[in-house]
PDB file of N, CA and C in Angstrom:
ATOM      1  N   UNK A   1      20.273  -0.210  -2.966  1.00  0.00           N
ATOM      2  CA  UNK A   1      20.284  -1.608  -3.376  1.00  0.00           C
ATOM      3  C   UNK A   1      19.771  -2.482  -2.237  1.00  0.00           C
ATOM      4  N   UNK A   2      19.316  -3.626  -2.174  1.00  0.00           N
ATOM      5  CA  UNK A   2      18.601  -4.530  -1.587  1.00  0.00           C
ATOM      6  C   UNK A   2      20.052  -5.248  -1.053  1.00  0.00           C
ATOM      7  N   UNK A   3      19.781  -5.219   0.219  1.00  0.00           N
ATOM      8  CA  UNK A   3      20.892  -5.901   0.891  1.00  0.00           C
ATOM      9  C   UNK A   3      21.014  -7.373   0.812  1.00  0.00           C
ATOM     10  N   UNK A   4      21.615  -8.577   1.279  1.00  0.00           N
ATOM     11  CA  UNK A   4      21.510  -9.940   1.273  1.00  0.00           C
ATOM     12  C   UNK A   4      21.074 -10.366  -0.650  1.00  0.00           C
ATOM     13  N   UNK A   5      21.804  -9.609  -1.309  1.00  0.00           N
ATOM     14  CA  UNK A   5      21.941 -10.022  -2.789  1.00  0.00           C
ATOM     15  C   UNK A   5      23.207 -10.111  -3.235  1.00  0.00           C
ATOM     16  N   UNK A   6      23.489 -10.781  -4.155  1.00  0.00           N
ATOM     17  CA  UNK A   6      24.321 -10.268  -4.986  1.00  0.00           C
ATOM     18  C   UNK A   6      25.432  -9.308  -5.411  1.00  0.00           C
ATOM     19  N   UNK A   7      24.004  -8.622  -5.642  1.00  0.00           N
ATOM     20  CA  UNK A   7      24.531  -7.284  -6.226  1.00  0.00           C
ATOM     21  C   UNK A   7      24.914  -6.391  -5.551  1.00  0.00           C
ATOM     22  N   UNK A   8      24.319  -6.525  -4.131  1.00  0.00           N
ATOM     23  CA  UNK A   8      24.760  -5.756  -3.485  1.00  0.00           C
ATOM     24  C   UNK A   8      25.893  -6.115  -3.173  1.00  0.00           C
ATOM     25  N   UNK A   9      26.793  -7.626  -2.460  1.00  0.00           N
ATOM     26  CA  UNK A   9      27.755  -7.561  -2.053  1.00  0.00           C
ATOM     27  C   UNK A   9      28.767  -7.426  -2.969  1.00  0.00           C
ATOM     28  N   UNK A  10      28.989  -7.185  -4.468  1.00  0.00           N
ATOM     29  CA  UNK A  10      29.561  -7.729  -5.353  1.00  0.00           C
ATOM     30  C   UNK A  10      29.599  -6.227  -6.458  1.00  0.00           C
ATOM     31  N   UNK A  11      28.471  -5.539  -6.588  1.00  0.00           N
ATOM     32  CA  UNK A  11      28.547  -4.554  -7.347  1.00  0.00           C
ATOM     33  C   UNK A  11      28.653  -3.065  -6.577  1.00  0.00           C
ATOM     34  N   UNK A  12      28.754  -1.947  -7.510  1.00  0.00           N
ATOM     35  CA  UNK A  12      28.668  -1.111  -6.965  1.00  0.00           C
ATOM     36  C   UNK A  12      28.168  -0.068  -7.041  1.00  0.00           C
ATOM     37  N   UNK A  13      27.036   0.449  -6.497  1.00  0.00           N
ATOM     38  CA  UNK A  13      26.092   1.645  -6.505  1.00  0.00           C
ATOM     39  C   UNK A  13      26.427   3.190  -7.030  1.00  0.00           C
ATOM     40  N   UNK A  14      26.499   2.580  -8.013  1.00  0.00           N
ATOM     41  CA  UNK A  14      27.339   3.903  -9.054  1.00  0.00           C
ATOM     42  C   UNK A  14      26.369   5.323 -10.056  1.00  0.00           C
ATOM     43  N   UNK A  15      25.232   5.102  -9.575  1.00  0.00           N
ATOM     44  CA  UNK A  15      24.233   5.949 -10.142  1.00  0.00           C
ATOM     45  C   UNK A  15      22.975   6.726  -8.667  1.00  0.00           C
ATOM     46  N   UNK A  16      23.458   8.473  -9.337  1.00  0.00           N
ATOM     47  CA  UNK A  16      23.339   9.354  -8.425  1.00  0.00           C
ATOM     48  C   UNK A  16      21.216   8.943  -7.913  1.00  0.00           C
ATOM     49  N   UNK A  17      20.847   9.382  -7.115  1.00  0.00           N
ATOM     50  CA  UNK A  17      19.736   9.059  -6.259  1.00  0.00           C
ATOM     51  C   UNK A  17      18.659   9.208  -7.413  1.00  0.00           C
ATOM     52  N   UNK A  18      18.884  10.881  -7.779  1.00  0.00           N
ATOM     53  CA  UNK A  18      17.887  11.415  -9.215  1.00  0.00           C
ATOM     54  C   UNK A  18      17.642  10.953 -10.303  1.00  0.00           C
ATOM     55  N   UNK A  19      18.878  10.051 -11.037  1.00  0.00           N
ATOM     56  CA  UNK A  19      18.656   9.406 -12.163  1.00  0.00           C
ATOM     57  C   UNK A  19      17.471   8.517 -12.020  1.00  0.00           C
ATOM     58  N   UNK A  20      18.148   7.803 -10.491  1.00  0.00           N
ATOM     59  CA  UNK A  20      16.918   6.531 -10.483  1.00  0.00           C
ATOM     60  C   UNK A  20      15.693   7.269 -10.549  1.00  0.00           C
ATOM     61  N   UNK A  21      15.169   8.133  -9.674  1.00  0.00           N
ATOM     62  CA  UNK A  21      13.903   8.609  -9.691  1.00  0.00           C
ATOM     63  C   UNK A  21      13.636   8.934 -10.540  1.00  0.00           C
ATOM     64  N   UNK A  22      14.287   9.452 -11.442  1.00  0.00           N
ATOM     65  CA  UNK A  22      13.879   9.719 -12.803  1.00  0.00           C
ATOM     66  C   UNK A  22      13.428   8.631 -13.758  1.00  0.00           C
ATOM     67  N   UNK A  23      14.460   7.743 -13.826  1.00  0.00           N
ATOM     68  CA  UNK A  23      13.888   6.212 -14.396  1.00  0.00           C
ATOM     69  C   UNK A  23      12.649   5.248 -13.916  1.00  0.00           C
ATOM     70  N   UNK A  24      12.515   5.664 -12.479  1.00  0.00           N
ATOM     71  CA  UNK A  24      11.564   5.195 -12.283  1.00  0.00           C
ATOM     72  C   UNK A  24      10.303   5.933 -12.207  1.00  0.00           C
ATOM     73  N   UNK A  25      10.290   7.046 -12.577  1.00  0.00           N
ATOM     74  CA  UNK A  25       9.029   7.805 -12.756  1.00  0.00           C
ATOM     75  C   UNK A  25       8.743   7.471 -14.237  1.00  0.00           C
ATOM     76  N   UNK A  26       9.804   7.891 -15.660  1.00  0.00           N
ATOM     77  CA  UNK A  26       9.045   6.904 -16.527  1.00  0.00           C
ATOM     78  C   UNK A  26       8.842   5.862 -16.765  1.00  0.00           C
ATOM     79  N   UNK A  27       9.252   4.851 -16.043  1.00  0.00           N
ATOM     80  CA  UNK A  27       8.651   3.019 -16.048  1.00  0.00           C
ATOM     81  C   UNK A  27       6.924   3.309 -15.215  1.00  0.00           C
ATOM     82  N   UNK A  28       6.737   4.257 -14.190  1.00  0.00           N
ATOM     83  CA  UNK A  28       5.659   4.071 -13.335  1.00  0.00           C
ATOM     84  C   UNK A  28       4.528   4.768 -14.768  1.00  0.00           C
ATOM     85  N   UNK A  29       5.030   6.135 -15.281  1.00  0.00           N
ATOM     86  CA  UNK A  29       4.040   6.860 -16.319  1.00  0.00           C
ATOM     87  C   UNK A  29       3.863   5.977 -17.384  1.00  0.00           C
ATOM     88  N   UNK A  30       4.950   5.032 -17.956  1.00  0.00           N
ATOM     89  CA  UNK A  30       4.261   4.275 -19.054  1.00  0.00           C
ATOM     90  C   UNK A  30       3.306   3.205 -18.641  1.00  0.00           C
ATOM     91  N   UNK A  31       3.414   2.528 -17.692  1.00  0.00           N
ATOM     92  CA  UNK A  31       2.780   1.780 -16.782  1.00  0.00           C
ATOM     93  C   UNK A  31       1.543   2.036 -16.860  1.00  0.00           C
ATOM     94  N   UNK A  32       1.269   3.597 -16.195  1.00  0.00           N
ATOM     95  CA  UNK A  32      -0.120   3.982 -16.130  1.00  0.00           C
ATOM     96  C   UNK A  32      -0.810   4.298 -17.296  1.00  0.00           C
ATOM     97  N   UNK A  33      -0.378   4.861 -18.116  1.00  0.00           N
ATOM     98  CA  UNK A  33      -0.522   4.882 -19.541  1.00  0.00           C
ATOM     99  C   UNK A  33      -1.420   3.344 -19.752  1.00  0.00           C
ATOM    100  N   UNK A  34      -0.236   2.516 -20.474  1.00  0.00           N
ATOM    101  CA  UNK A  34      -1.252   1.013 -20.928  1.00  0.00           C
ATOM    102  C   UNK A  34      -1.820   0.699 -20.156  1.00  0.00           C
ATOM    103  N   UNK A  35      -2.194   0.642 -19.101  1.00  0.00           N
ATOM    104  CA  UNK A  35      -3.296   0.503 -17.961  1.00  0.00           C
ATOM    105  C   UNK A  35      -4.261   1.087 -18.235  1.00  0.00           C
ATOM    106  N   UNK A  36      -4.402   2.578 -18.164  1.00  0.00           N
ATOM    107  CA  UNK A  36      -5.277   3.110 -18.698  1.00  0.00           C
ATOM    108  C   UNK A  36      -6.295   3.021 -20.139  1.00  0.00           C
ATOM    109  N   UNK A  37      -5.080   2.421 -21.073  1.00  0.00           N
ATOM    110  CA  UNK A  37      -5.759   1.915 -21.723  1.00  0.00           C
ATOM    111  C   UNK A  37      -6.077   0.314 -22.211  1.00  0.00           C
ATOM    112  N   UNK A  38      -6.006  -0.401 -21.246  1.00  0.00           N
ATOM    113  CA  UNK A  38      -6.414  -1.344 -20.722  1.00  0.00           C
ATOM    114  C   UNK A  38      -7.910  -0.989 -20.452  1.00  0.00           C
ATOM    115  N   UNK A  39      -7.922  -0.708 -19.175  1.00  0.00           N
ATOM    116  CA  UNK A  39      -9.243   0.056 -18.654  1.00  0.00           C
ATOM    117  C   UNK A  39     -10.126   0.713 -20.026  1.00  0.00           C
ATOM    118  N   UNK A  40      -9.658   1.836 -20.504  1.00  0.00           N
ATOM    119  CA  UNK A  40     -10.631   2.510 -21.403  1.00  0.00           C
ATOM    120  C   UNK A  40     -11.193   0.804 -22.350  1.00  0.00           C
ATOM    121  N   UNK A  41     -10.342   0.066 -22.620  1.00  0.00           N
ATOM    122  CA  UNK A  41     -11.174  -0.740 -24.019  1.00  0.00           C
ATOM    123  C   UNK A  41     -12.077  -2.015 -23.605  1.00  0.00           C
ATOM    124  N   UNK A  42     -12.717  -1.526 -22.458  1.00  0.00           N
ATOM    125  CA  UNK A  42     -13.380  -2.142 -21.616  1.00  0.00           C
ATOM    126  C   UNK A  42     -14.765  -1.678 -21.993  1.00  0.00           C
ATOM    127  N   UNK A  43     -15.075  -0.507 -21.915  1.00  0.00           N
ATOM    128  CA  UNK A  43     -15.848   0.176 -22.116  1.00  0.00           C
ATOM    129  C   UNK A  43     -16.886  -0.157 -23.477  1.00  0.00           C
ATOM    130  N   UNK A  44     -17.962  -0.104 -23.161  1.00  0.00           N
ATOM    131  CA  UNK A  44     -19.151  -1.066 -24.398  1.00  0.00           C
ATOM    132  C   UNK A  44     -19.098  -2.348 -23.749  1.00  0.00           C
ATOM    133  N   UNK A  45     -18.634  -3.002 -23.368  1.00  0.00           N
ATOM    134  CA  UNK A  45     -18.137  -4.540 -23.150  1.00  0.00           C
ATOM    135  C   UNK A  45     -19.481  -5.034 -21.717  1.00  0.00           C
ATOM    136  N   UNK A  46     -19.895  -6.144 -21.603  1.00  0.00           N
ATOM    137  CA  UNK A  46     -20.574  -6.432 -20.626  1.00  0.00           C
ATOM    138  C   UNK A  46     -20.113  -7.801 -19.798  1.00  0.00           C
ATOM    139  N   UNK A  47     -20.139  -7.124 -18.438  1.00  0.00           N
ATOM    140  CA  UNK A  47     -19.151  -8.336 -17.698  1.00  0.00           C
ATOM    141  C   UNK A  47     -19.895  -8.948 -16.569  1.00  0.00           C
ATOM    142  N   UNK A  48     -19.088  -9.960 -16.090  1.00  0.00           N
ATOM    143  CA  UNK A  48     -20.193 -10.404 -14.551  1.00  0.00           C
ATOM    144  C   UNK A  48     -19.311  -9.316 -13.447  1.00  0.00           C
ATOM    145  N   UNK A  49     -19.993  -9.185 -12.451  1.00  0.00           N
ATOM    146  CA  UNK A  49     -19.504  -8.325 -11.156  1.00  0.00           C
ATOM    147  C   UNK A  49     -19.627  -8.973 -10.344  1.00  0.00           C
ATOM    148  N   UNK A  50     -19.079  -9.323  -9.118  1.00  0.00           N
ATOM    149  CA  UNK A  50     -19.486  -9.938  -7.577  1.00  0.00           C
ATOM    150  C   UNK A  50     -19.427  -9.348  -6.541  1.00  0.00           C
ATOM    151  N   UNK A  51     -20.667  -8.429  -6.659  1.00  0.00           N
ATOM    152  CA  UNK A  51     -20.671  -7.469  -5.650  1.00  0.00           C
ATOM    153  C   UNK A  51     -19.853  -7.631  -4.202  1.00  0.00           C
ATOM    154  N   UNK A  52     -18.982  -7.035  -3.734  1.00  0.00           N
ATOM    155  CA  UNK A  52     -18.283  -6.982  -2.111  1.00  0.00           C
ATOM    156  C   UNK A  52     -18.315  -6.136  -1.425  1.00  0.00           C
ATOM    157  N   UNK A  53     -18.377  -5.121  -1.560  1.00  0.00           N
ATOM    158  CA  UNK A  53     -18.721  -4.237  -0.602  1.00  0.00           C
ATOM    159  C   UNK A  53     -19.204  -2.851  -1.143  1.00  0.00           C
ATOM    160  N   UNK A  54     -19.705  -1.922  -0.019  1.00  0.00           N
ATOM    161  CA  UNK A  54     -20.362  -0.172  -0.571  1.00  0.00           C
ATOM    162  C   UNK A  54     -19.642   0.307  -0.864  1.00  0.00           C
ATOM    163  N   UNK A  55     -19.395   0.923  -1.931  1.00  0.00           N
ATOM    164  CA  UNK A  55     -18.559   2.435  -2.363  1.00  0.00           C
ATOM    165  C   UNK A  55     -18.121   3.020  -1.342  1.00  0.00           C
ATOM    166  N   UNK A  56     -16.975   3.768  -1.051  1.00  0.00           N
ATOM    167  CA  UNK A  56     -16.211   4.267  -0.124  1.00  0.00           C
ATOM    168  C   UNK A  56     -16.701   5.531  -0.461  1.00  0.00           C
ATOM    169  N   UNK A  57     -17.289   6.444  -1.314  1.00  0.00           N
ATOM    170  CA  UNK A  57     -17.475   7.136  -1.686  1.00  0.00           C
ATOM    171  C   UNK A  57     -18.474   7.787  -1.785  1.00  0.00           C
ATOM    172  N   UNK A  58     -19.566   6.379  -1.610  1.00  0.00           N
ATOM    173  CA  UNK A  58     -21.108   7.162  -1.803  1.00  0.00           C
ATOM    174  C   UNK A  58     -22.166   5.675  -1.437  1.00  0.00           C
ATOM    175  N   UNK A  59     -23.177   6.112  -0.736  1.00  0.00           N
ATOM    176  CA  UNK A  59     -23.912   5.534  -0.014  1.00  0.00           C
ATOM    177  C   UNK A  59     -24.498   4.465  -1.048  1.00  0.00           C
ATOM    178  N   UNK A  60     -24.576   5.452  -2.420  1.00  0.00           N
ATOM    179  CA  UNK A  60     -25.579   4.749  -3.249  1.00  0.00           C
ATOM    180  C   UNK A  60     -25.078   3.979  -4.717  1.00  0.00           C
ATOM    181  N   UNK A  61     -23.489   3.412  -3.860  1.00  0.00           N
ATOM    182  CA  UNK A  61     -23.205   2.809  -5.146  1.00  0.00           C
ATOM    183  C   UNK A  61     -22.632   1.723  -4.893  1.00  0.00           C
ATOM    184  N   UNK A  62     -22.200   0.620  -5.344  1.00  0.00           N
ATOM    185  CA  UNK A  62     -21.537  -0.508  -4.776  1.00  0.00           C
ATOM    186  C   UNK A  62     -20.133  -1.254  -5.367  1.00  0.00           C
ATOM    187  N   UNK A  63     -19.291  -2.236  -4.563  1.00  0.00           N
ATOM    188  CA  UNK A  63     -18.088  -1.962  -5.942  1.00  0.00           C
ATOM    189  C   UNK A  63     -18.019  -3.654  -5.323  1.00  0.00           C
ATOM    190  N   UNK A  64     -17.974  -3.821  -6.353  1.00  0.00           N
ATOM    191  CA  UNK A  64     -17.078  -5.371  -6.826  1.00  0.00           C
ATOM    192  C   UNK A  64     -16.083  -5.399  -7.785  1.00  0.00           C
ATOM    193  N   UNK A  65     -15.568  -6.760  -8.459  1.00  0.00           N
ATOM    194  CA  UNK A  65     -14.790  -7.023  -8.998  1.00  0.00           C
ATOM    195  C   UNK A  65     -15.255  -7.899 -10.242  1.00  0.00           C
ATOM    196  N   UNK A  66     -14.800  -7.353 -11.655  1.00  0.00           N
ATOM    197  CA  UNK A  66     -15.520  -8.065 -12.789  1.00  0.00           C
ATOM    198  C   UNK A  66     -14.537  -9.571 -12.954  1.00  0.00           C
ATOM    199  N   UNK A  67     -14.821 -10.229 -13.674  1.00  0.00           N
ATOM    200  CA  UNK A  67     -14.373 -11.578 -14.055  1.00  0.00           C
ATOM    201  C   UNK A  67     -13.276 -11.306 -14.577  1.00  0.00           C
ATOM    202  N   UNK A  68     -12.538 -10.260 -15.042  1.00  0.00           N
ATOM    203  CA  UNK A  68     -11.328  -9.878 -15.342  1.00  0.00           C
ATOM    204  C   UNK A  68      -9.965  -9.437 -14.272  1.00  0.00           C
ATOM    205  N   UNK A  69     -11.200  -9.668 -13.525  1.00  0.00           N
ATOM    206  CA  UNK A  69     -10.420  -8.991 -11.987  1.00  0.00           C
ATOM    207  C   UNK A  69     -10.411  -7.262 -11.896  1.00  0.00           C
ATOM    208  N   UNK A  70     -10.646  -6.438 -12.673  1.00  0.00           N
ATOM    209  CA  UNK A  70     -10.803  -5.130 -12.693  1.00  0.00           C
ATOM    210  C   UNK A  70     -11.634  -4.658 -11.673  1.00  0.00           C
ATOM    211  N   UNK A  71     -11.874  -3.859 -10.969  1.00  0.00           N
ATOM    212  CA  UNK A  71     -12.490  -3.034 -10.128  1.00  0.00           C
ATOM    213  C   UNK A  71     -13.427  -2.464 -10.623  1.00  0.00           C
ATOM    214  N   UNK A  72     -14.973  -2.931 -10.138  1.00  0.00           N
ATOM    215  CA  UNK A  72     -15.942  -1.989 -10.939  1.00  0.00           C
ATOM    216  C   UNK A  72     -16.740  -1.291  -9.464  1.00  0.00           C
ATOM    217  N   UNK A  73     -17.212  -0.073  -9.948  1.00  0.00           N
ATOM    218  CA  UNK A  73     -18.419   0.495  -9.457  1.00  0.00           C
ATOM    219  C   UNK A  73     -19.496   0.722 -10.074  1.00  0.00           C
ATOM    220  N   UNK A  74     -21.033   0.444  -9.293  1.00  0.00           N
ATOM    221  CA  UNK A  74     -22.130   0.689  -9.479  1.00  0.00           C
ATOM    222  C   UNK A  74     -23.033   1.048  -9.049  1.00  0.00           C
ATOM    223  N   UNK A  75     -24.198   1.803  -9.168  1.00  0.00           N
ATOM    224  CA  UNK A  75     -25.561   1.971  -8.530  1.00  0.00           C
ATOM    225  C   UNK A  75     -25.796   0.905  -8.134  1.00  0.00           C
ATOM    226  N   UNK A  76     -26.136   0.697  -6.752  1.00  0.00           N
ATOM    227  CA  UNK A  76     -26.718  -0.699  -5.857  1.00  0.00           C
ATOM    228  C   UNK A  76     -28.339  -0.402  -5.725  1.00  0.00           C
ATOM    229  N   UNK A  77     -29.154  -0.076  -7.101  1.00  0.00           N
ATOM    230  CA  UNK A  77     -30.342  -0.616  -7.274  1.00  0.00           C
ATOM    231  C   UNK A  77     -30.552  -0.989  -8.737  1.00  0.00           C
ATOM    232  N   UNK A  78     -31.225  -2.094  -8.752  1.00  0.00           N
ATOM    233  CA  UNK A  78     -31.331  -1.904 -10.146  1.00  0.00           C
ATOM    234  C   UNK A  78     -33.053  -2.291 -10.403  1.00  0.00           C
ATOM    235  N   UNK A  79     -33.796  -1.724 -11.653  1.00  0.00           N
ATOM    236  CA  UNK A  79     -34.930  -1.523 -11.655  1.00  0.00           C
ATOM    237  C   UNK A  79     -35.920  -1.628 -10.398  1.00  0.00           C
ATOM    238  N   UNK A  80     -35.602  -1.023  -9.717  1.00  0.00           N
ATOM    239  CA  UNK A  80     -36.342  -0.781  -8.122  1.00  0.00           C
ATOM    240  C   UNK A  80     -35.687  -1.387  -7.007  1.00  0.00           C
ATOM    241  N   UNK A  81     -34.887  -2.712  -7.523  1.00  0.00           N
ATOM    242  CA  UNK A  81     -34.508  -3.486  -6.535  1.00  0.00           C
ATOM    243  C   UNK A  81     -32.985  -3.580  -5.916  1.00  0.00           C
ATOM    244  N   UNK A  82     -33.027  -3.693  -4.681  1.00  0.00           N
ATOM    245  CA  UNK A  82     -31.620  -3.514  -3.626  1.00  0.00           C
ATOM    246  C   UNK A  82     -30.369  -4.627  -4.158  1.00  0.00           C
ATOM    247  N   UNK A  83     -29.187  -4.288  -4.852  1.00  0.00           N
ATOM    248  CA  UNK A  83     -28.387  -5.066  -4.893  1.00  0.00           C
ATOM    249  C   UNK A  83     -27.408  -5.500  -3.704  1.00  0.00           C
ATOM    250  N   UNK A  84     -27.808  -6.980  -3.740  1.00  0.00           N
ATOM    251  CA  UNK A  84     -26.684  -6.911  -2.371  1.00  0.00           C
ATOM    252  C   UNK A  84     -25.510  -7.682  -2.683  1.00  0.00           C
ATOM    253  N   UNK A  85     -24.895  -7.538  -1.483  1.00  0.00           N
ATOM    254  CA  UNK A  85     -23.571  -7.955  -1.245  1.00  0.00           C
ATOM    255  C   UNK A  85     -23.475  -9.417  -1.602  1.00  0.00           C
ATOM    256  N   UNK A  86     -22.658  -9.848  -2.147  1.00  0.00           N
ATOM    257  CA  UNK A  86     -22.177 -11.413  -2.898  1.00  0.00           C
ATOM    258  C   UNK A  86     -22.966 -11.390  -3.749  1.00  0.00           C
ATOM    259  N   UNK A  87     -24.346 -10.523  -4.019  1.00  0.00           N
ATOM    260  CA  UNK A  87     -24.488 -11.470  -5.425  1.00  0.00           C
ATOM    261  C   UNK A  87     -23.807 -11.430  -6.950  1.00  0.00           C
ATOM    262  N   UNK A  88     -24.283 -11.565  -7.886  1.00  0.00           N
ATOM    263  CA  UNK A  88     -23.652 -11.957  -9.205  1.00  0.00           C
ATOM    264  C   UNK A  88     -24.543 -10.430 -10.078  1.00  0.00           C
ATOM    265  N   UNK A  89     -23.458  -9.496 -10.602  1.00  0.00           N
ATOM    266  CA  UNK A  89     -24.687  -8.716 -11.618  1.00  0.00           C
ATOM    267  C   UNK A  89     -24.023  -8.961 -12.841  1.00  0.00           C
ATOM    268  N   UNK A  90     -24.980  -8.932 -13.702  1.00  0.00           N
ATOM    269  CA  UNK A  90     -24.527  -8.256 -15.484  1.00  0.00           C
ATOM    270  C   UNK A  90     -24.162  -7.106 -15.320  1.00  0.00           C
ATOM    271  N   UNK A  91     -23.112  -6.201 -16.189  1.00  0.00           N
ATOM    272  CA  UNK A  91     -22.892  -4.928 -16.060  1.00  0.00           C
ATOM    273  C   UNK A  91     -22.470  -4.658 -17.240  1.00  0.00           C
ATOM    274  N   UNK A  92     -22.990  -3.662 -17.942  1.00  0.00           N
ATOM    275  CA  UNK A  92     -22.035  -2.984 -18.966  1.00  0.00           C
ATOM    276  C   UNK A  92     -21.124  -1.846 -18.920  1.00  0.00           C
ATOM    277  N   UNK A  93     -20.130  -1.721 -19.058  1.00  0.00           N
ATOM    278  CA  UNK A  93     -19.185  -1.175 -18.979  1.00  0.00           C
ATOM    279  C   UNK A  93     -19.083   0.606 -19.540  1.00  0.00           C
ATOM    280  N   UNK A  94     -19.564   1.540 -18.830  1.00  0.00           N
ATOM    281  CA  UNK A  94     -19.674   3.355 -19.539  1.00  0.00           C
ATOM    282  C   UNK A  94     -18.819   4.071 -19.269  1.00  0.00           C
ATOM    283  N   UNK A  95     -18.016   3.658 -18.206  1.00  0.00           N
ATOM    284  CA  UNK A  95     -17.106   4.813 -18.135  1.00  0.00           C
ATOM    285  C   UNK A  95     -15.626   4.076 -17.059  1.00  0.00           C
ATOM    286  N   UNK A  96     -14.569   4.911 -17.345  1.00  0.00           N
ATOM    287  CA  UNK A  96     -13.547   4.598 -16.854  1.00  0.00           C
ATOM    288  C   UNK A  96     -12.864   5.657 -15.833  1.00  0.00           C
ATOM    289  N   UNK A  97     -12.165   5.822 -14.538  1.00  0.00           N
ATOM    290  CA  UNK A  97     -12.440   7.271 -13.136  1.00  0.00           C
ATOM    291  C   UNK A  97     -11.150   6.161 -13.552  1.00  0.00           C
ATOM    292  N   UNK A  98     -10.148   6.633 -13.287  1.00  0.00           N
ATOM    293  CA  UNK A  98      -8.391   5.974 -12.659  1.00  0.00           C
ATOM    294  C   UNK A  98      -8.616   4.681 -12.899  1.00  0.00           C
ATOM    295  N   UNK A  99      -8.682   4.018 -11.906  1.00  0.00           N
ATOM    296  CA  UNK A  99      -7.956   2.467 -12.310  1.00  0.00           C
ATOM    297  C   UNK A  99      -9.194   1.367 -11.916  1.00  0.00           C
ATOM    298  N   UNK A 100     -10.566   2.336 -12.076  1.00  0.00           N
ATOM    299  CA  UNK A 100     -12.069   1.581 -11.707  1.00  0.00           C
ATOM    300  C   UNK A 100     -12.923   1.802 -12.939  1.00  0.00           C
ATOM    301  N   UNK A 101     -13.686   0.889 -12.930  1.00  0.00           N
ATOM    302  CA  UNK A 101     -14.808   0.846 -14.044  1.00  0.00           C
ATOM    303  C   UNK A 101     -16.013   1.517 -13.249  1.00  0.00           C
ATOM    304  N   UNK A 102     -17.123   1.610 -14.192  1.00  0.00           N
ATOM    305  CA  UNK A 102     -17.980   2.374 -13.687  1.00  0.00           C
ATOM    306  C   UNK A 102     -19.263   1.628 -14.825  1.00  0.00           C
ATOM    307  N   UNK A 103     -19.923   1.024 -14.218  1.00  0.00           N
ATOM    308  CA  UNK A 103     -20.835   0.481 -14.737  1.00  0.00           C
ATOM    309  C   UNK A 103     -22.459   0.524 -14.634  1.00  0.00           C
ATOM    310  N   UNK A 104     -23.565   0.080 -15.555  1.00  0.00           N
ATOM    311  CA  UNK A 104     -24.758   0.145 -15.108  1.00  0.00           C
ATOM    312  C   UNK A 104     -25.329  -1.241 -15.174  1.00  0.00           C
ATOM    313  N   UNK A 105     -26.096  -1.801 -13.890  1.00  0.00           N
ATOM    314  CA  UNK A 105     -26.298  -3.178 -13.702  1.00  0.00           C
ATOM    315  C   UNK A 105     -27.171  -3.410 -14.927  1.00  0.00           C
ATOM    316  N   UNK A 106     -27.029  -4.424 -15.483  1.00  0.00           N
ATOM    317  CA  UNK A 106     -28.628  -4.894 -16.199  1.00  0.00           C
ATOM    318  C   UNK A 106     -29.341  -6.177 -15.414  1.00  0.00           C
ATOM    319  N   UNK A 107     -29.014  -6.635 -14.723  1.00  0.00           N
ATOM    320  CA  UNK A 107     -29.803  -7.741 -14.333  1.00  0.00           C
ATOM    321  C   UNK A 107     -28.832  -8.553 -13.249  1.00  0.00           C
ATOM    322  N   UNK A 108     -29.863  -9.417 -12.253  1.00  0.00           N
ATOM    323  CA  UNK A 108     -28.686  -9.955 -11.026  1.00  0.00           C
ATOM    324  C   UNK A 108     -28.873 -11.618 -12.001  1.00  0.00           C
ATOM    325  N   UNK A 109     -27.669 -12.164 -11.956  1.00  0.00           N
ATOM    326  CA  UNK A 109     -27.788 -13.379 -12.799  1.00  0.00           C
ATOM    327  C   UNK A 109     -26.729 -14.314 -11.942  1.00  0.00           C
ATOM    328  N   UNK A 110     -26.293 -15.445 -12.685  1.00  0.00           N
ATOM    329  CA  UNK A 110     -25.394 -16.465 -11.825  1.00  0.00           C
ATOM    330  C   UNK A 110     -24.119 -16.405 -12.721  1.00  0.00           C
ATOM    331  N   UNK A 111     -23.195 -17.331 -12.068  1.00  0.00           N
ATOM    332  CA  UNK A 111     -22.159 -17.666 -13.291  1.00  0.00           C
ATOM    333  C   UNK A 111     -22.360 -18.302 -14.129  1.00  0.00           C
ATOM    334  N   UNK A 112     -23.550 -19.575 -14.054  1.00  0.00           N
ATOM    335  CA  UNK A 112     -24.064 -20.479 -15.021  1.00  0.00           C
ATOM    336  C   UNK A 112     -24.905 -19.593 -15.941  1.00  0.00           C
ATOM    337  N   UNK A 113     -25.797 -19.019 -15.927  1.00  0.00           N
ATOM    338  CA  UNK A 113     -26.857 -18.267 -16.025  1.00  0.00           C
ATOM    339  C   UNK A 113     -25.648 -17.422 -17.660  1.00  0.00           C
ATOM    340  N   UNK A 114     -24.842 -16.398 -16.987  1.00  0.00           N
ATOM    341  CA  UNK A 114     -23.989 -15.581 -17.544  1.00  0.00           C
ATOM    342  C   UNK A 114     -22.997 -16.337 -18.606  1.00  0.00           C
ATOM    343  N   UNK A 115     -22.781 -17.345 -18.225  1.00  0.00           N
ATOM    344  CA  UNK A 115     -21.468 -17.354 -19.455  1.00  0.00           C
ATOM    345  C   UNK A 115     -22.784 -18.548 -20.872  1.00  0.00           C
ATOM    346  N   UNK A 116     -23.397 -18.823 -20.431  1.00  0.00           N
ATOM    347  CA  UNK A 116     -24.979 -19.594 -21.558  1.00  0.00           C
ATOM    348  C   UNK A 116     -24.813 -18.979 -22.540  1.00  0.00           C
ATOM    349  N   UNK A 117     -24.861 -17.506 -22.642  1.00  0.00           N
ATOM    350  CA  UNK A 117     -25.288 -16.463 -23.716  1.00  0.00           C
ATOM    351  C   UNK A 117     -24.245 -16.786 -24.342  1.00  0.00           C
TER     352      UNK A 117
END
C-alpha cells in the first residue's frame, strides 16, 4: 500500500502478494487486448505524421507521431525523395508490430494542406 494515505493508515493489508499479481496481470492483459485493437482499426485509415526522429531499429525508416498521438513508423523516402525530420507526411495506415503503426508515406503536405480534403 502507498504510504501517507488513508488507507494505509486506517485499513488493513489483508490480501496475500499473489492475488494482487494475479489481478493485476488481468487488468494489464485486458488493457493490452483493447489497445491492440485500438491500433489494429487504424489500419486502411490515412493520417498526418510529424516526423521526429530515425527508427531505433533501422537506418531506413523513420518514426513520428500521427494526429491521434499513436506512434507510427515509416520508410524515410518517399518517391525518390529524403524525408526529414519535422516535416508533415500523409500516411496510410498497413500494418500494426505492438503498440506502433507502420505506414507508407504518400506525400509530404502541411496541416493546412491535410485537413482541406
Amino acid at each position: 500500500m502507498r504510504e501517507h494515505t488513508l488507507a494505509y493508515r486506517v485499513m488493513k493489508d489483508n490480501l496475500p502478494r499473489n492475488i494482487k499479481k494475479e489481478r493485476l496481470n488481468k487488468i494489464q492483459k485486458a488493457m493490452d487486448e483493447i489497445q491492440i485493437e485500438k491500433y489494429r482499426a487504424e489500419i486502411g485509415k490515412t493520417h498526418l505524421i510529424l516526423i521526429e526522429t530515425k527508427s531505433k531499429k533501422s537506418d531506413i525508416e523513420l518514426k513520428g507521431f500521427c494526429d491521434n498521438g499513436m506512434r507510427c513508423i515509416i520508410p524515410n523516402t518517399i518517391k525518390g525523395r529524403e524525408i526529414l525530420i519535422g516535416e508533415y507526411v500523409a500516411v496510410k495506415i498497413d500494418n500494426v508490430i505492438s503498440q506502433t503503426l507502420k505506414g507508407t508515406p504518400i506525400g509530404i503536405t502541411s496541416i493546412n494542406e491535410f485537413y482541406k480534403k
